[in-house]
C-alpha atoms as a PDB file:
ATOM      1  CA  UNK A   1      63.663 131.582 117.077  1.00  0.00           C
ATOM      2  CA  UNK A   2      60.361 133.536 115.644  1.00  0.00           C
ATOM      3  CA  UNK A   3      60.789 132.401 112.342  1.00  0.00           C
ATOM      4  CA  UNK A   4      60.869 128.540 112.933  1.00  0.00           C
ATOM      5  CA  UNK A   5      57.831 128.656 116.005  1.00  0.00           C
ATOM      6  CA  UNK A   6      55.540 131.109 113.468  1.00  0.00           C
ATOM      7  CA  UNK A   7      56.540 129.023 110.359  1.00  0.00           C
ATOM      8  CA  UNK A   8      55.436 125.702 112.326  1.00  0.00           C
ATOM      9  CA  UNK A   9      52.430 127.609 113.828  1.00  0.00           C
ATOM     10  CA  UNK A  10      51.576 127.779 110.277  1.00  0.00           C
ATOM     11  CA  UNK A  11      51.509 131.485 110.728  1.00  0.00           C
ATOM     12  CA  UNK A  12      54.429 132.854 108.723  1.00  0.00           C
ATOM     13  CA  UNK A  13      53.566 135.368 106.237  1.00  0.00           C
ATOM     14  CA  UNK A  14      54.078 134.142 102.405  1.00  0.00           C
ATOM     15  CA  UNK A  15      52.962 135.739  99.468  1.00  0.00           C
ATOM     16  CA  UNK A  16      51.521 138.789 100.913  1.00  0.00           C
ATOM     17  CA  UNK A  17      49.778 136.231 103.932  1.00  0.00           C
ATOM     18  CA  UNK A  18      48.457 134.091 101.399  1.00  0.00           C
ATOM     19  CA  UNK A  19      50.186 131.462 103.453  1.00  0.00           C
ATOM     20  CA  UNK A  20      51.235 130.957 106.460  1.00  0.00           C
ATOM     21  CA  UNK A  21      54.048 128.432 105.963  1.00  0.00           C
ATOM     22  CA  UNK A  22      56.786 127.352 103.919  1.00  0.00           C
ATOM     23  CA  UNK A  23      59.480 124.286 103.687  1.00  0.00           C
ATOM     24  CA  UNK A  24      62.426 126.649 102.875  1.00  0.00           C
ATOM     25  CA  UNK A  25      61.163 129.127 106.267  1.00  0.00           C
ATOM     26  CA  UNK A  26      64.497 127.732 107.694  1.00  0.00           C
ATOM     27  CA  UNK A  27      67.020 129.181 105.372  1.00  0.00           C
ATOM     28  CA  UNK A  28      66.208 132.559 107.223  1.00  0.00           C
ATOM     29  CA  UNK A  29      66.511 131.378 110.654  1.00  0.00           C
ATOM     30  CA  UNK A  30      68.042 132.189 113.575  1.00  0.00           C
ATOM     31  CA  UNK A  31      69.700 129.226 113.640  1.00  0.00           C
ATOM     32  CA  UNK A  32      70.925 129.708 110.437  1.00  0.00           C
ATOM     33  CA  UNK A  33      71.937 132.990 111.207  1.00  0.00           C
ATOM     34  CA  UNK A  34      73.790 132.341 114.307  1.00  0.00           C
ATOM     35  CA  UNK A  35      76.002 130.064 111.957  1.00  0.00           C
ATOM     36  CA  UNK A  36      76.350 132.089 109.153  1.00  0.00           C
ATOM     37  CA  UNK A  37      76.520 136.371 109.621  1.00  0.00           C
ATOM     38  CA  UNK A  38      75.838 137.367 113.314  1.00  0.00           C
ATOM     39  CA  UNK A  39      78.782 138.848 114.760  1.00  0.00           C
ATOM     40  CA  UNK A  40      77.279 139.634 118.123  1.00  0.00           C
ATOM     41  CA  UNK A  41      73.896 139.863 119.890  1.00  0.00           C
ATOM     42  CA  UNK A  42      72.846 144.041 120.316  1.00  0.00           C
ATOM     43  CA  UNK A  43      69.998 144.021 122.695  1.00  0.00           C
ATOM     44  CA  UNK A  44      68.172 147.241 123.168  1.00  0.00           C
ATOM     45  CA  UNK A  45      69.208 148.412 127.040  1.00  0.00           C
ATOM     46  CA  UNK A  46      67.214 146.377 129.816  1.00  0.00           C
ATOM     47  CA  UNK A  47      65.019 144.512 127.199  1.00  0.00           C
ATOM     48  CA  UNK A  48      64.458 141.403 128.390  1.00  0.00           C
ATOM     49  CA  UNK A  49      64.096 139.772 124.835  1.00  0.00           C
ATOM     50  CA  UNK A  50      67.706 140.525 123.458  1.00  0.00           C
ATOM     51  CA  UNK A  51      66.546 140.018 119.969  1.00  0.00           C
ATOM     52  CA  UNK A  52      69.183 143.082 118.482  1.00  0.00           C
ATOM     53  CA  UNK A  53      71.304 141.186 116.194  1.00  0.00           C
ATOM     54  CA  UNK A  54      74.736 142.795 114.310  1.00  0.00           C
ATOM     55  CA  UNK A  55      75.491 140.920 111.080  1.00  0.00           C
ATOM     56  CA  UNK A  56      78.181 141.179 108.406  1.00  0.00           C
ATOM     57  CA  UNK A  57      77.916 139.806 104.945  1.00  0.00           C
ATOM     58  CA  UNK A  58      80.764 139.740 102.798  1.00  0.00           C
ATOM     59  CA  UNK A  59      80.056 137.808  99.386  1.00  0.00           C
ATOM     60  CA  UNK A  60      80.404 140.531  96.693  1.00  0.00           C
ATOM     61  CA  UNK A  61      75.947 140.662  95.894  1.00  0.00           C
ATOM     62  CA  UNK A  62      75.053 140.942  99.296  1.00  0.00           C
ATOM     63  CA  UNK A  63      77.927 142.809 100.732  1.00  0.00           C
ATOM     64  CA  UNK A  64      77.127 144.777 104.277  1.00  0.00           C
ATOM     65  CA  UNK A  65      76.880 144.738 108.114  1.00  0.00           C
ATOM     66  CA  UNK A  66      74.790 146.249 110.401  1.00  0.00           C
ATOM     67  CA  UNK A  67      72.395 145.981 113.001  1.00  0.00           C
ATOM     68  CA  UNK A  68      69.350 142.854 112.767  1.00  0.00           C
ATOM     69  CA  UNK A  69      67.408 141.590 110.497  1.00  0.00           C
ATOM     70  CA  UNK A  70      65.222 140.853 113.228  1.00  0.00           C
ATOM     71  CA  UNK A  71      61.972 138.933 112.635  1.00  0.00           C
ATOM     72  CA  UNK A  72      59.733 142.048 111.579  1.00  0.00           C
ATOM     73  CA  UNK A  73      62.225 142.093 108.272  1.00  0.00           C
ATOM     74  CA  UNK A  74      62.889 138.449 107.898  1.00  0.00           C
ATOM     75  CA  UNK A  75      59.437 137.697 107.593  1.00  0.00           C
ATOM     76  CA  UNK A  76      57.477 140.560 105.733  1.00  0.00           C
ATOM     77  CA  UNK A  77      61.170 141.212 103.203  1.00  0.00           C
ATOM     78  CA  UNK A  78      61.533 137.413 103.341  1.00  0.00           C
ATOM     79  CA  UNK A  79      59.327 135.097 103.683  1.00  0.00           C
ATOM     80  CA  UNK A  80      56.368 137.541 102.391  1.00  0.00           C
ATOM     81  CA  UNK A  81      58.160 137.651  99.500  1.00  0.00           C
ATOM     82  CA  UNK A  82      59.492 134.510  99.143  1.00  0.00           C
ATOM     83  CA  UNK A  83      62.834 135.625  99.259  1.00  0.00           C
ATOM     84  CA  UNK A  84      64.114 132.861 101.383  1.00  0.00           C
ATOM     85  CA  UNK A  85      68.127 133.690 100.861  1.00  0.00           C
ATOM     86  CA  UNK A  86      69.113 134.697 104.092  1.00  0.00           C
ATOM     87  CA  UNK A  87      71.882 136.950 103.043  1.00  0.00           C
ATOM     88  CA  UNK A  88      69.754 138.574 100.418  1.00  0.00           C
ATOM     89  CA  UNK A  89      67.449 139.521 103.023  1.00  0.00           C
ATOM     90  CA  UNK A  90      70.478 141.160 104.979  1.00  0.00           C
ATOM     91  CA  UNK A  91      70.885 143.199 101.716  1.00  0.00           C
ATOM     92  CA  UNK A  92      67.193 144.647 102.237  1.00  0.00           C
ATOM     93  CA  UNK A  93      68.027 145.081 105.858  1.00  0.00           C
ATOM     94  CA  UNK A  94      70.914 146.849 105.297  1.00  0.00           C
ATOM     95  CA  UNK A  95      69.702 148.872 102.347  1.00  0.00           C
ATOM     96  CA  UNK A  96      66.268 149.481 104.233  1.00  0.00           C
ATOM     97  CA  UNK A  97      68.670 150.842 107.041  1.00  0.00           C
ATOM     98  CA  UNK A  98      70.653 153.103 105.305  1.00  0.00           C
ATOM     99  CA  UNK A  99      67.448 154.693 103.893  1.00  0.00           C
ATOM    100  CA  UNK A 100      65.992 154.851 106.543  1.00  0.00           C
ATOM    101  CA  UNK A 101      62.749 152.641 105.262  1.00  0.00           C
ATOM    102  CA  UNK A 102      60.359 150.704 107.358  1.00  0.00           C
ATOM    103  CA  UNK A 103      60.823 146.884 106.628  1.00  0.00           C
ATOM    104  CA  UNK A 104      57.363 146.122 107.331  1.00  0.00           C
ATOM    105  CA  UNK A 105      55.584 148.805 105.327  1.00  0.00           C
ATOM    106  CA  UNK A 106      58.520 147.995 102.164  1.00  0.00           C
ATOM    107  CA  UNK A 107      58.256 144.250 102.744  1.00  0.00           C
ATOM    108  CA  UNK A 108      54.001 144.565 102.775  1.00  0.00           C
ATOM    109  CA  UNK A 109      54.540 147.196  99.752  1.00  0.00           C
ATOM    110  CA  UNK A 110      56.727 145.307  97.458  1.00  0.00           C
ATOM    111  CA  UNK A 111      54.412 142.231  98.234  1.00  0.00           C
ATOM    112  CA  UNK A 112      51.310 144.558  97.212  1.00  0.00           C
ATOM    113  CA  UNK A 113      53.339 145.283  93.740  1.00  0.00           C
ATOM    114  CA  UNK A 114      54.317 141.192  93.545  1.00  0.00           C
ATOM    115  CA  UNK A 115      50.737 140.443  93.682  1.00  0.00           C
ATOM    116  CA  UNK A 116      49.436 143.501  91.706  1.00  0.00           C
ATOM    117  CA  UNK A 117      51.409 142.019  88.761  1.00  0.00           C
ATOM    118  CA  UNK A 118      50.981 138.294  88.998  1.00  0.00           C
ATOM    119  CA  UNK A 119      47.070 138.942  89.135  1.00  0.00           C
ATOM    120  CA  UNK A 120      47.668 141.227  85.833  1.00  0.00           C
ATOM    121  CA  UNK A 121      46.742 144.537  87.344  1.00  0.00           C
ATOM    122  CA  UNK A 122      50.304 146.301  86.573  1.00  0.00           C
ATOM    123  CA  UNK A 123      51.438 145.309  83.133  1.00  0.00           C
ATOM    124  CA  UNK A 124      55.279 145.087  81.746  1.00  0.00           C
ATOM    125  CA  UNK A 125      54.708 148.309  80.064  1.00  0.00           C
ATOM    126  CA  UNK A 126      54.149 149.793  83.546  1.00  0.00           C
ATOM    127  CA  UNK A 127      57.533 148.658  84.878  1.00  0.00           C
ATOM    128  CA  UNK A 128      60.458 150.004  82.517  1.00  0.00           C
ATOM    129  CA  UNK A 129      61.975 151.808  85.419  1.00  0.00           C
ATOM    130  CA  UNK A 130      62.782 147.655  86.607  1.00  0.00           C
ATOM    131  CA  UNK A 131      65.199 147.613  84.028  1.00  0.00           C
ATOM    132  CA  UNK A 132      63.446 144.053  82.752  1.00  0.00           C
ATOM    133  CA  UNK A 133      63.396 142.457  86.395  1.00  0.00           C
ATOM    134  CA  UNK A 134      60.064 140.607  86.930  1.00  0.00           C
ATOM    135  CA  UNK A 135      58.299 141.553  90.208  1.00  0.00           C
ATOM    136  CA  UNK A 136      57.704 138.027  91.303  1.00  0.00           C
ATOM    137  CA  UNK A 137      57.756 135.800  94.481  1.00  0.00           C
ATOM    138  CA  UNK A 138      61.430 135.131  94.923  1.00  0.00           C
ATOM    139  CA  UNK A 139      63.065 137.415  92.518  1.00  0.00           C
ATOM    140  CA  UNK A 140      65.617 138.985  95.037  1.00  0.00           C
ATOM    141  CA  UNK A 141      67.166 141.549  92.142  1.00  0.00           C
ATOM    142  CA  UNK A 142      64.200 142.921  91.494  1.00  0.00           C
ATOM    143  CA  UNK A 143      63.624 143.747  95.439  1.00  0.00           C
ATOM    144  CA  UNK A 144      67.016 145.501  95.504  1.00  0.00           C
ATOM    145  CA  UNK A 145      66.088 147.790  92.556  1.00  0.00           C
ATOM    146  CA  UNK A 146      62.598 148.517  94.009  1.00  0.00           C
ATOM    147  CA  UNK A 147      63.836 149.600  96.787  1.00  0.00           C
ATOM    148  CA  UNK A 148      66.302 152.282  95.534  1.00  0.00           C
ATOM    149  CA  UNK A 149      63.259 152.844  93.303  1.00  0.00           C
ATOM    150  CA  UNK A 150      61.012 153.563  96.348  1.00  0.00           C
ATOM    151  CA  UNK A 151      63.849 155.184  98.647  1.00  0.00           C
ATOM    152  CA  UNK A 152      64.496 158.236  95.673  1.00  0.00           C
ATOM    153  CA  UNK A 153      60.812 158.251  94.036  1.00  0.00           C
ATOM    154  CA  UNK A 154      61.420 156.755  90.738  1.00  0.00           C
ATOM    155  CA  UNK A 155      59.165 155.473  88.404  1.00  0.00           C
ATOM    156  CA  UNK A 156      56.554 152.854  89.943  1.00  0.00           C
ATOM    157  CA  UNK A 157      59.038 153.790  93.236  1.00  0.00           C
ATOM    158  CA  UNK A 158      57.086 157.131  93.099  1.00  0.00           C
ATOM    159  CA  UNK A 159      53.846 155.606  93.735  1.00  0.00           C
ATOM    160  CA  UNK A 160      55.081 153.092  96.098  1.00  0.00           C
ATOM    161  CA  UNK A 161      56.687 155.107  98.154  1.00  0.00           C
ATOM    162  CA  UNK A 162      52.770 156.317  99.032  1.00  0.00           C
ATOM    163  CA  UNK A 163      52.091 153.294 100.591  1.00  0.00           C
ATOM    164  CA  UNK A 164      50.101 150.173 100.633  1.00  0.00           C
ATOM    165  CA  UNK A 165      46.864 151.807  99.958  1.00  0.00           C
ATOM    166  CA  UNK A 166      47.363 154.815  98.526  1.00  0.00           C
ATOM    167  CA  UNK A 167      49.022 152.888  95.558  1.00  0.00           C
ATOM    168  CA  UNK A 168      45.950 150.974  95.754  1.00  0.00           C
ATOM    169  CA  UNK A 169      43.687 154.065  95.232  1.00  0.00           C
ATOM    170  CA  UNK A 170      45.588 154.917  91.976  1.00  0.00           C
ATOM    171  CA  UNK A 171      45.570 151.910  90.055  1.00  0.00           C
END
């Protein structure tokens, strides 16, 4: 429910906050999700919120199941990054699970690399480790290799894997 009230509160992060809504917010809903991948509501014991989701994805790109996303991860891996697929953002859950990576701090990071190269700050030449992927708004590939990048300290994932600002102090 997050997702729709924030989007139409006009308070939805996009593009690293740069916005706070967008028309496509609903294609990670919980509507949306309800219909699509949650197998069963996982509340945390005696919350009164319930929001613990379990999901399962099983086209072949996004293949996985696990617990959430939840709203922290559908907006900042999501919506922040315009990523508004909602079984490409399961991926990133998943993925971010299994690694045992903080979906805010990735979701914020990645963002902070997005914008870093659409202003022209990080160059192509930078980026080899992408494999040719573009690190724009939207491009949902290039947020699955970043993170694998980020989770085992890879090229540009060595650096991100600081941090927010700590990539910011060395560029």
């Amino acid at each position: 429910m997050a997702i729709t009230f924030i989007n139409e509160a006009g308070i939805l992060p996009v593009r690293n906050f740069r916005y706070g809504y967008h028309e496509l917010a609903h294609n990670i809903s919980r509507e949306l999700m309800a219909a699509t991948i949650l197998v069963s509501n996982d509340p945390c014991a005696y919350c009164p919120m319930g929001c613990g989701k379990y999901t399962r994805v099983e086209d072949e790109k996004y293949k996985g199941e696990g617990a959430g996303p939840e709203y922290e991860t559908l907006a900042m891996l999501g919506a922040n990054l315009e990523m508004f697929n909602l079984k490409a953002v399961a991926k990133v859950n998943y993925m971010a699970n299994e690694l045992e990576l903080d979906t805010i701090e990735l979701g914020g990071t990645i963002g902070l690399l997005f914008e870093l190269y659409e202003r022209g700050i990080i160059k192509d030449s930078e980026l080899s480790d992408l494999e040719g992927l573009k690190p724009v708004w939207g491009n949902e590939d290039a947020v699955f290799r970043l993170i694998e990048l980020i989770a085992y300290r890879k090229g540009i994932g060595n650096l991100l894997a600081e941090g927010g600002i700590q990539t910011c102090k060395e560029i």
